[in-house]
Structure formats: C-alpha cells, structure tokens
C-alpha atoms as a PDB file:
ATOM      1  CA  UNK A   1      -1.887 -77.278  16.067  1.00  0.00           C
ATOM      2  CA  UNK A   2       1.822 -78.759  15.717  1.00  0.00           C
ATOM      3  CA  UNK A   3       2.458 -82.091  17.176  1.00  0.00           C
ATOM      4  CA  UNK A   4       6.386 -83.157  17.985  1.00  0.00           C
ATOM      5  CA  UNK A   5       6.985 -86.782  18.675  1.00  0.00           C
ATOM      6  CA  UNK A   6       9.822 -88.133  20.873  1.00  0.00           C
ATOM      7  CA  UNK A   7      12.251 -90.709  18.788  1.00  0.00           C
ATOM      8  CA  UNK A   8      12.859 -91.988  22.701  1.00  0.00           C
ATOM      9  CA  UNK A   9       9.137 -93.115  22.935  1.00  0.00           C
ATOM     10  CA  UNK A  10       7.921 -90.312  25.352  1.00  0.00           C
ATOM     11  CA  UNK A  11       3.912 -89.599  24.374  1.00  0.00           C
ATOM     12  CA  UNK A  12       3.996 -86.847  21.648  1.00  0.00           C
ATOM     13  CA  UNK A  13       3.598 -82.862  22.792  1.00  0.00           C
ATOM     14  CA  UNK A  14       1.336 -80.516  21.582  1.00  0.00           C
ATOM     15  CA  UNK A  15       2.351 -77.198  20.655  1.00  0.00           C
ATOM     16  CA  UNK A  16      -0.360 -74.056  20.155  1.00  0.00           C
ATOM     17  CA  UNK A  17      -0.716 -72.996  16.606  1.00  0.00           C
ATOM     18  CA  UNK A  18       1.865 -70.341  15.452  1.00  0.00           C
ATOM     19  CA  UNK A  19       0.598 -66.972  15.351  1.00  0.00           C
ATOM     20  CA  UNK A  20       1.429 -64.971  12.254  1.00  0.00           C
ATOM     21  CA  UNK A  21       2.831 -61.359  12.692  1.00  0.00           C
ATOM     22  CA  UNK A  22       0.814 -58.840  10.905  1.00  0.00           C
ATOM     23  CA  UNK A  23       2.396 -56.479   8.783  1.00  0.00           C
ATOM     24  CA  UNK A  24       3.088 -53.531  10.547  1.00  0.00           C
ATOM     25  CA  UNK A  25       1.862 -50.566   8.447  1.00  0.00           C
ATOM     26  CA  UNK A  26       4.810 -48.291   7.203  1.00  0.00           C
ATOM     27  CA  UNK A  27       4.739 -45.094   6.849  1.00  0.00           C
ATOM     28  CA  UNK A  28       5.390 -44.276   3.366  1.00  0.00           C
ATOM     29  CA  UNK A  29       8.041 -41.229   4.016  1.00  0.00           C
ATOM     30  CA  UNK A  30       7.591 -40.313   0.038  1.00  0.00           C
ATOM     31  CA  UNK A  31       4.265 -38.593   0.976  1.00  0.00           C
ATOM     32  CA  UNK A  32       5.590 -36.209   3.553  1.00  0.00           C
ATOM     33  CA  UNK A  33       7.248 -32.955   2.681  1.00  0.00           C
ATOM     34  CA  UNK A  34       9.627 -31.169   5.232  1.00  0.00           C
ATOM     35  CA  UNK A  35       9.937 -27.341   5.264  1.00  0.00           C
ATOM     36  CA  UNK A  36      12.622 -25.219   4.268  1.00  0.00           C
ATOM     37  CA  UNK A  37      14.746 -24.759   6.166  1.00  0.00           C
ATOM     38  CA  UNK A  38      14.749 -21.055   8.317  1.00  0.00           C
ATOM     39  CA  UNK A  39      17.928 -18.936   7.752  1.00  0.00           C
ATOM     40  CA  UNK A  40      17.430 -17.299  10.765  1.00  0.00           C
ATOM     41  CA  UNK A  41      19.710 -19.242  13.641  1.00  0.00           C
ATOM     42  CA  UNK A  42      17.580 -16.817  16.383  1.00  0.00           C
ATOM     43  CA  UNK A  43      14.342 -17.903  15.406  1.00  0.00           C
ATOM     44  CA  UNK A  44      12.776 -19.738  17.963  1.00  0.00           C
ATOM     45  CA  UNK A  45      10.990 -21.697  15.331  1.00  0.00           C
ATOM     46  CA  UNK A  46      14.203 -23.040  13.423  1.00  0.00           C
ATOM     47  CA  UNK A  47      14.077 -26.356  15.078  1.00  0.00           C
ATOM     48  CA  UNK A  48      10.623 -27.154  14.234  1.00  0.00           C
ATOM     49  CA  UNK A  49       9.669 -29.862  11.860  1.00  0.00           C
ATOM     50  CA  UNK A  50       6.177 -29.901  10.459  1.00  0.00           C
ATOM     51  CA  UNK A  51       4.812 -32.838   8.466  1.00  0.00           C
ATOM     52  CA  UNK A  52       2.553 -32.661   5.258  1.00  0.00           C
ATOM     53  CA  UNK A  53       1.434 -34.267   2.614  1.00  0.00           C
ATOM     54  CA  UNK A  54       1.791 -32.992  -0.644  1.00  0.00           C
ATOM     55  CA  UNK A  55       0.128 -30.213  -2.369  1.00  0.00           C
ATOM     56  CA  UNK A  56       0.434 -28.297   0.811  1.00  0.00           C
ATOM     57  CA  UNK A  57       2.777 -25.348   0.698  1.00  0.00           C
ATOM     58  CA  UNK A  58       5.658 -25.559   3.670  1.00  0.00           C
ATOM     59  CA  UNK A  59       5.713 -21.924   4.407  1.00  0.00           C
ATOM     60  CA  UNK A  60       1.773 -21.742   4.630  1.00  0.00           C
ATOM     61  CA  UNK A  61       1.907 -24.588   7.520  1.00  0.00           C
ATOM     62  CA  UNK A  62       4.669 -23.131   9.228  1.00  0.00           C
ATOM     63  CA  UNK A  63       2.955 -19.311   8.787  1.00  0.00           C
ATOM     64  CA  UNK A  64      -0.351 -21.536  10.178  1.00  0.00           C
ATOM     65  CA  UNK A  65       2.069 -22.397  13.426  1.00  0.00           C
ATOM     66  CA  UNK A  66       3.599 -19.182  14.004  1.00  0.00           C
ATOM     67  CA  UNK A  67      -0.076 -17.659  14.181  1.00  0.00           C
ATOM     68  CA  UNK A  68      -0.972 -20.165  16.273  1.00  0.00           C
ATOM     69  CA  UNK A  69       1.548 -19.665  19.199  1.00  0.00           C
ATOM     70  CA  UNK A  70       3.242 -15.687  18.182  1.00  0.00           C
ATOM     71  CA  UNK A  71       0.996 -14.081  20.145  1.00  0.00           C
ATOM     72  CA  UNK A  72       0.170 -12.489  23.756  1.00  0.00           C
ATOM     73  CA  UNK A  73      -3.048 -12.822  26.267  1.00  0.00           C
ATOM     74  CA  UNK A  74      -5.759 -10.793  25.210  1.00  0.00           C
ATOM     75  CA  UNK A  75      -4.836  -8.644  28.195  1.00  0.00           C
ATOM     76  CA  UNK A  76      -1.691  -6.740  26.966  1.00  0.00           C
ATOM     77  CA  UNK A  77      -3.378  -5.719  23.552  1.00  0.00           C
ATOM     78  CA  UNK A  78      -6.271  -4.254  26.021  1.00  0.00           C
ATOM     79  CA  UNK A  79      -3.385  -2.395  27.580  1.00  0.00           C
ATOM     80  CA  UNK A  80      -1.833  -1.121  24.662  1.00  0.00           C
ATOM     81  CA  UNK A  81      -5.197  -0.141  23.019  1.00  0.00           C
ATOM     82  CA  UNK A  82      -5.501   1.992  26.336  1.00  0.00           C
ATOM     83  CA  UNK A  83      -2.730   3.867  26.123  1.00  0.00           C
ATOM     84  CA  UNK A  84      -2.461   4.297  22.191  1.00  0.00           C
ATOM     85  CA  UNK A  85      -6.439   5.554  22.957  1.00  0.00           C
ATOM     86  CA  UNK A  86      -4.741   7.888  25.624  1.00  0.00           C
ATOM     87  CA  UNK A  87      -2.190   9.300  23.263  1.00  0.00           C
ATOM     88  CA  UNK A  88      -4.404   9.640  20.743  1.00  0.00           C
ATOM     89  CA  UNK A  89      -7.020  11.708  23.193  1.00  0.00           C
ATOM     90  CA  UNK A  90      -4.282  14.047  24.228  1.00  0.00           C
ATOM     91  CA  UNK A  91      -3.192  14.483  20.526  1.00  0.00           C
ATOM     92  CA  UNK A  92      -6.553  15.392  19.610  1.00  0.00           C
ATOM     93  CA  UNK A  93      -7.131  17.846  22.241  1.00  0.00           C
ATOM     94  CA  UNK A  94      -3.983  20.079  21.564  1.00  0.00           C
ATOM     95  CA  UNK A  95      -5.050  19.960  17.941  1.00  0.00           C
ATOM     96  CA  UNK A  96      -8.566  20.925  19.251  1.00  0.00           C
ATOM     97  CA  UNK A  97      -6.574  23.679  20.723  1.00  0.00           C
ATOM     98  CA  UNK A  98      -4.352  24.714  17.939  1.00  0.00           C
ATOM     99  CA  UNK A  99      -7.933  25.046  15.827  1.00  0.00           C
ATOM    100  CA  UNK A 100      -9.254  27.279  17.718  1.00  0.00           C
ATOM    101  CA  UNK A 101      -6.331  29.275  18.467  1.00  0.00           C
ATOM    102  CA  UNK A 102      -5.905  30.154  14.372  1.00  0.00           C
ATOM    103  CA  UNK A 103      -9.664  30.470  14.097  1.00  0.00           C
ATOM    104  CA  UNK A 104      -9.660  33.182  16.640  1.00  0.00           C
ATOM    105  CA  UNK A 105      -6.620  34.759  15.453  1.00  0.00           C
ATOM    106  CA  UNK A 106      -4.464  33.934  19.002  1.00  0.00           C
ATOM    107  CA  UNK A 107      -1.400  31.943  19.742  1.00  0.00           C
ATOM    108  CA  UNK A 108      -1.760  29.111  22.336  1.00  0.00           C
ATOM    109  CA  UNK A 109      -0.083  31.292  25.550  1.00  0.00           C
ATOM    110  CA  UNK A 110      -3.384  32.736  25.050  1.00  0.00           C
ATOM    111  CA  UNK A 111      -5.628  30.257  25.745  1.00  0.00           C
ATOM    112  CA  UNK A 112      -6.643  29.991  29.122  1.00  0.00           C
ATOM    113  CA  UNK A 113      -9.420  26.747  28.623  1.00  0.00           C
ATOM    114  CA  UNK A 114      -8.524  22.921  28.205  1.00  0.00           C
ATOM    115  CA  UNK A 115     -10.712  21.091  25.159  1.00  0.00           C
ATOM    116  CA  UNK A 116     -12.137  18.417  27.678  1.00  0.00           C
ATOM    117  CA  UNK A 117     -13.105  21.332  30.074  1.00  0.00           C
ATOM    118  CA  UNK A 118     -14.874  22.934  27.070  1.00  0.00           C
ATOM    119  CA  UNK A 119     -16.223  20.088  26.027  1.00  0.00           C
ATOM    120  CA  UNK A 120     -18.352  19.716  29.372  1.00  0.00           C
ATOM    121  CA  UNK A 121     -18.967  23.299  29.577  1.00  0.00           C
ATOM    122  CA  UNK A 122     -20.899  22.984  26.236  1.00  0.00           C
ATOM    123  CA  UNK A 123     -22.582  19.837  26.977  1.00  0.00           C
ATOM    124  CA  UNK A 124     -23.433  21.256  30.487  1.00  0.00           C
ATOM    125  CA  UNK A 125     -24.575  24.680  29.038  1.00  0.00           C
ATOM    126  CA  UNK A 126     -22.080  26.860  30.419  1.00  0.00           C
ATOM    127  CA  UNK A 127     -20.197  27.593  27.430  1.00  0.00           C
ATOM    128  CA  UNK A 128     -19.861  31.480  26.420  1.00  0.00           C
ATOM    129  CA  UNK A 129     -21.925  32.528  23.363  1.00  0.00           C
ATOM    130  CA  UNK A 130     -18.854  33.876  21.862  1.00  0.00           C
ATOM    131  CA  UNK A 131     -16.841  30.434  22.020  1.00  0.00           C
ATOM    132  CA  UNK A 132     -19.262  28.524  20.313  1.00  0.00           C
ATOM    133  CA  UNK A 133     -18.183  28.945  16.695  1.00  0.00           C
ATOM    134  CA  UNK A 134     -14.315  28.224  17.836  1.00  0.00           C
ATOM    135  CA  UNK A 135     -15.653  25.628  19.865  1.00  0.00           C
ATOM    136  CA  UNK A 136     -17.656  23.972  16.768  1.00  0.00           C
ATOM    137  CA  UNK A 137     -14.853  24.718  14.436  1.00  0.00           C
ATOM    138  CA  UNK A 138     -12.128  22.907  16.360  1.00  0.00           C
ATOM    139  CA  UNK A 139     -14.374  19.795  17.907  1.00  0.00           C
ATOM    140  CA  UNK A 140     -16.239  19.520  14.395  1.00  0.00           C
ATOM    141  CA  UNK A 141     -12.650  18.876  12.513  1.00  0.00           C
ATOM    142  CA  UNK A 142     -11.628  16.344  14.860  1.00  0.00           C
ATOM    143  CA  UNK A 143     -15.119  14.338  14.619  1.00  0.00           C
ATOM    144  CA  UNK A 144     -15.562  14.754  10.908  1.00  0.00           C
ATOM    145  CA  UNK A 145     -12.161  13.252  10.202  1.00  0.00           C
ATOM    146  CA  UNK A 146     -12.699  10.372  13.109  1.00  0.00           C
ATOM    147  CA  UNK A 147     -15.633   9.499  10.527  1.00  0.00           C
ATOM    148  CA  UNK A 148     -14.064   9.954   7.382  1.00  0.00           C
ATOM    149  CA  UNK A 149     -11.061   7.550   8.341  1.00  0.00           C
ATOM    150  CA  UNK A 150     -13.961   5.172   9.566  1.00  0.00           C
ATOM    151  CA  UNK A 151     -15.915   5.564   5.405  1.00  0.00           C
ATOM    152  CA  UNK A 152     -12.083   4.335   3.867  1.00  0.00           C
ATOM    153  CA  UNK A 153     -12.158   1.180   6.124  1.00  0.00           C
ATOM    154  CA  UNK A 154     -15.396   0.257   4.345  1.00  0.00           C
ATOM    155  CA  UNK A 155     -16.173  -1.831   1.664  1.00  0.00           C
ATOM    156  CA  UNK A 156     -15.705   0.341  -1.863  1.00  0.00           C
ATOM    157  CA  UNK A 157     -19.313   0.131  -2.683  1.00  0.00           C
ATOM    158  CA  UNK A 158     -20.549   2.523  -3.806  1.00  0.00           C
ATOM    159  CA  UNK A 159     -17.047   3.305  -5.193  1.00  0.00           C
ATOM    160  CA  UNK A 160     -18.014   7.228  -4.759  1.00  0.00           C
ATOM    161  CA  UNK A 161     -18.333   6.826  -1.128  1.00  0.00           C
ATOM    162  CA  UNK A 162     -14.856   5.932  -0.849  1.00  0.00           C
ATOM    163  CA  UNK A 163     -13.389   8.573  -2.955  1.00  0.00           C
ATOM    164  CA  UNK A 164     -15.509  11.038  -1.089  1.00  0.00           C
ATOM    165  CA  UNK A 165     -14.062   9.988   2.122  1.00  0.00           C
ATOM    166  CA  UNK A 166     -11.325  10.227   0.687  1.00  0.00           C
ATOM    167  CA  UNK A 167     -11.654  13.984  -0.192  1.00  0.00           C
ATOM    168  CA  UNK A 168     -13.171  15.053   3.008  1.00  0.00           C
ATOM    169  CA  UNK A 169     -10.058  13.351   4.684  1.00  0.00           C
ATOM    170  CA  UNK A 170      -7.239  15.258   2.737  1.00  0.00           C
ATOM    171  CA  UNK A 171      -9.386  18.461   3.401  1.00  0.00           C
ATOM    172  CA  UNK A 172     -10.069  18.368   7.241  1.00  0.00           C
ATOM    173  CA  UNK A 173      -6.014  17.263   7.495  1.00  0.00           C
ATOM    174  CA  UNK A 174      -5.167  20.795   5.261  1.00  0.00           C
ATOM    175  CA  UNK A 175      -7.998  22.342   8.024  1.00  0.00           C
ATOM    176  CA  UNK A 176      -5.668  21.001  10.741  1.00  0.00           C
ATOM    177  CA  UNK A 177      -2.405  21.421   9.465  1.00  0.00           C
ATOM    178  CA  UNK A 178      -3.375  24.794   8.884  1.00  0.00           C
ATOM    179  CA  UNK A 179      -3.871  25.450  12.716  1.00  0.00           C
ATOM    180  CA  UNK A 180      -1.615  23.305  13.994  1.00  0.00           C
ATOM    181  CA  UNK A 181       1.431  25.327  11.774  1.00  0.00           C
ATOM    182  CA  UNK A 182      -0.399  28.741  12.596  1.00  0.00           C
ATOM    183  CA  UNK A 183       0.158  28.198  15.883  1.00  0.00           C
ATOM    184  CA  UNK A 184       3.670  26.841  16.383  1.00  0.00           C
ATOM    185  CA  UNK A 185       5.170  29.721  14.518  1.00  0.00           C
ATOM    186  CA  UNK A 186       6.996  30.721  17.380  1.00  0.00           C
ATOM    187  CA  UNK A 187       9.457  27.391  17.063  1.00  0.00           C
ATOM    188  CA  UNK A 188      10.736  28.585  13.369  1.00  0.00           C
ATOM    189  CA  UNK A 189       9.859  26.867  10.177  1.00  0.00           C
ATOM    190  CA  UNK A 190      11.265  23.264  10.966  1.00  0.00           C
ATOM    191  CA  UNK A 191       9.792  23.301  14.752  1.00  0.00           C
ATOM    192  CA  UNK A 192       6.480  24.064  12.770  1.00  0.00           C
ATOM    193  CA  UNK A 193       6.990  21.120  10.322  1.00  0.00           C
ATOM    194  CA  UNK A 194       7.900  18.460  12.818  1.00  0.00           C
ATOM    195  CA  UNK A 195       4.832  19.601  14.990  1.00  0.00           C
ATOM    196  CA  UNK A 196       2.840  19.353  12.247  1.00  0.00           C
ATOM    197  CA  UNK A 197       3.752  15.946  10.890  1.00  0.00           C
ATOM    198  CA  UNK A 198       4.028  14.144  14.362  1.00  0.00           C
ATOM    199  CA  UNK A 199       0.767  15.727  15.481  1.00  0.00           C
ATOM    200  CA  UNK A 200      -0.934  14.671  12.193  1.00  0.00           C
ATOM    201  CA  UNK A 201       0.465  10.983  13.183  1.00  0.00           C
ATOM    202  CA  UNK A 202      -1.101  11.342  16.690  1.00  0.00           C
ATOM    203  CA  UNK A 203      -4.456  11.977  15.574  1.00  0.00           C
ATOM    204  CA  UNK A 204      -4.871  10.221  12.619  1.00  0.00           C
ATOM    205  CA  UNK A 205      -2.531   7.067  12.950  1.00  0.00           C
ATOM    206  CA  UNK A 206      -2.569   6.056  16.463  1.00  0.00           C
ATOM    207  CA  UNK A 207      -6.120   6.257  16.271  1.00  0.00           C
ATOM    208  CA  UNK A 208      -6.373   3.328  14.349  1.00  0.00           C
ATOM    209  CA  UNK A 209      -3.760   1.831  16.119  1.00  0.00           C
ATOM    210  CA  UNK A 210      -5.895   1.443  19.271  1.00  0.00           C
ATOM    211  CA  UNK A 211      -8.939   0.171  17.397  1.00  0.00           C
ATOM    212  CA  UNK A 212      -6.449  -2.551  15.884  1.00  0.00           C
ATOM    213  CA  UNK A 213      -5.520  -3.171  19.744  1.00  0.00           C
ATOM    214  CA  UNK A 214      -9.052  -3.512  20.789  1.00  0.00           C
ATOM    215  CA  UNK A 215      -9.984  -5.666  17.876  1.00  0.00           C
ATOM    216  CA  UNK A 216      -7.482  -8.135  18.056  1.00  0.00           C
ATOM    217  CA  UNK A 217      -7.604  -8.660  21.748  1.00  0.00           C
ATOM    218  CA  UNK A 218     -11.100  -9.601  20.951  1.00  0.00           C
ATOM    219  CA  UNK A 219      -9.995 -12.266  18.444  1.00  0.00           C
ATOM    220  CA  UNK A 220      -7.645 -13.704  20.007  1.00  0.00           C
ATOM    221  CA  UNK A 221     -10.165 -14.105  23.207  1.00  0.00           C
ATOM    222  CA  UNK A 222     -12.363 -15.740  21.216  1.00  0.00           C
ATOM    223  CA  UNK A 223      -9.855 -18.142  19.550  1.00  0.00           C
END
C-alpha cells in the first residue's frame, strides 16, 4: 500500500495498492491462413473468411462450409425422387410395351393393354394363356436390368460379379433397344434413334436418379 504525505502537515493518505494489468493474450495472426480468394463475383460465398491454422488446406474448409449450408430440406429431394420415380415408371412401361410388341411381331397401334393393367391381370390370375410369354419377356427385361444396375453399385468383390453384371447389363439394354427401335420404325431412322437413346436414359438413368433423391434426403435428415 502507497502512502503520500502532505509537505503542509495534513496526516498522510493511504492509497490501495496498484493493480498490475495482465497481459492480454494476442493472437498470433502468423498461425492463421486465409483462403483464396473466389473468382467468382456471384458466388454467394465470396465474402466469406474462414480461419485455420496451418496444415489445413483452404479449399477443403471452405468445400467443408459450402456442404454445410448448399443444400435444401429433406422435403424437396423427397419430391424430386417422386417424380424422377414417376418418370422412370412411365419410361419403363412403354418399354414394357415396345418388348412385347417386337416379341409378338406387332407395332404399338396394336396393342390394346397398358403394362400396369397387365401387370395386375397376372398377379390377379386373369391374364390370357397366350400373353404370358410376351408378358414374361417384356416385365422380365425390365426387372433383370433393375438388378443388374443394382450388382455394379456393389463392392467389386468378387471382381467376377461385377463384370458379370456388367455383361448381363449391356445384353438386356441390346434386348431393349432391340424392341424399342422395332417398334418406332414408323418415325424413320433418326425418330428411331432418338427414341431409342432417350428411352434408354429413362429407364436406366433416371432410375438411379430417384434412388440418389431418396438417399440423400435421408442424409441430410439425419444430419
């Protein structure tokens, strides 16, 4: 404790002890590393600064922040998984169709049945004798190929499994294309092509699509 003394002879004052300031902790700026710059004036991100210490790669923590926010409620890729599953069910039924009609030899003006209404009549039991084969034919493509695509998804082990998928795949979409450029003849060579490609797309790609949907609306409600 200080003590100050008058020179006029007034009784000496005591003063409290000085308290010394601590050292206020700095941060040392040398450790921090600032991220590049974007290029892109739209991005919504540009103006974003993300400390980190060193070691860390800038474009991994700002690729960590994008995933964070860039994406939608769990809702909208349930929506869009319905209605890439809805394409993709009406794809496969007209190439349901198109089998059929090039197994039995007809063009589609000629088929007076729906592949969901056949469906039900075979698993009801009212499907004719003499539609059965067609009815295996076109329905068996579509479900063998459904579980090929699902054997290249999977790990490669056993490595043959893979390649056989792989086989049965490029065979039940020469099956397909077959019938589904059989039976669009009557658009000329390049109406035939285009069917065939965007129909090939339908079933095979969009497919995939939906399950994509499905699955990452289910990651990103469980985040």
């Amino acid at each position: 404790m200080g003590r100050i003394t008058s020179t006029g002879g007034a009784s000496p004052v005591d003063l409290p002890p000085l308290k010394r300031r601590k050292k206020q902790e700095t941060l040392d700026t040398r450790d921090l590393i600032m991220p590049e710059e974007l290029e892109d004036d739209d991005d919504p991100l540009a103006d974003v600064v993300i400390p980190h210490k060193k070691g860390t790669s800038s474009m991994s923590v700002v690729g960590s922040r994008v995933h964070k926010i860039a994406h939608w409620p769990p809702l909208v890729y349930v929506a869009l998984g319905v209605v890439l599953a809805a394409i993709w069910a009406l794809g496969t039924s007209v190439q349901v169709l198109t089998s059929e009609a090039w197994i039995m030899g007809k063009s589609m003006k000629d088929i007076g049945f729906t592949a969901f209404g056949q469906l039900f009549d075979a698993c009801s039991g009212h499907l004719s004798s003499d539609m059965w084969i067609p009815f295996i034919f076109g329905w068996g493509v579509q479900l063998a190929l459904v579980v090929a695509s699902i054997g290249i998804e999977l790990p490669r082990d056993p490595e043959w499994r893979y390649w056989l998928a792989w086989g049965a795949i490029l065979g039940l979409i020469a099956v397909n294309s077959c019938g589904d450029f059989a039976s669009s003849a009557q658009y000329g060579f390049w109406g035939q092509a285009g069917f065939t490609l965007v129909i090939f797309f339908v079933t095979f790609c969009v497919g995939l699509f939906a399950i994509m949907a499905f699955k990452h609306a289910w990651t990103v409600m469980h985040r």
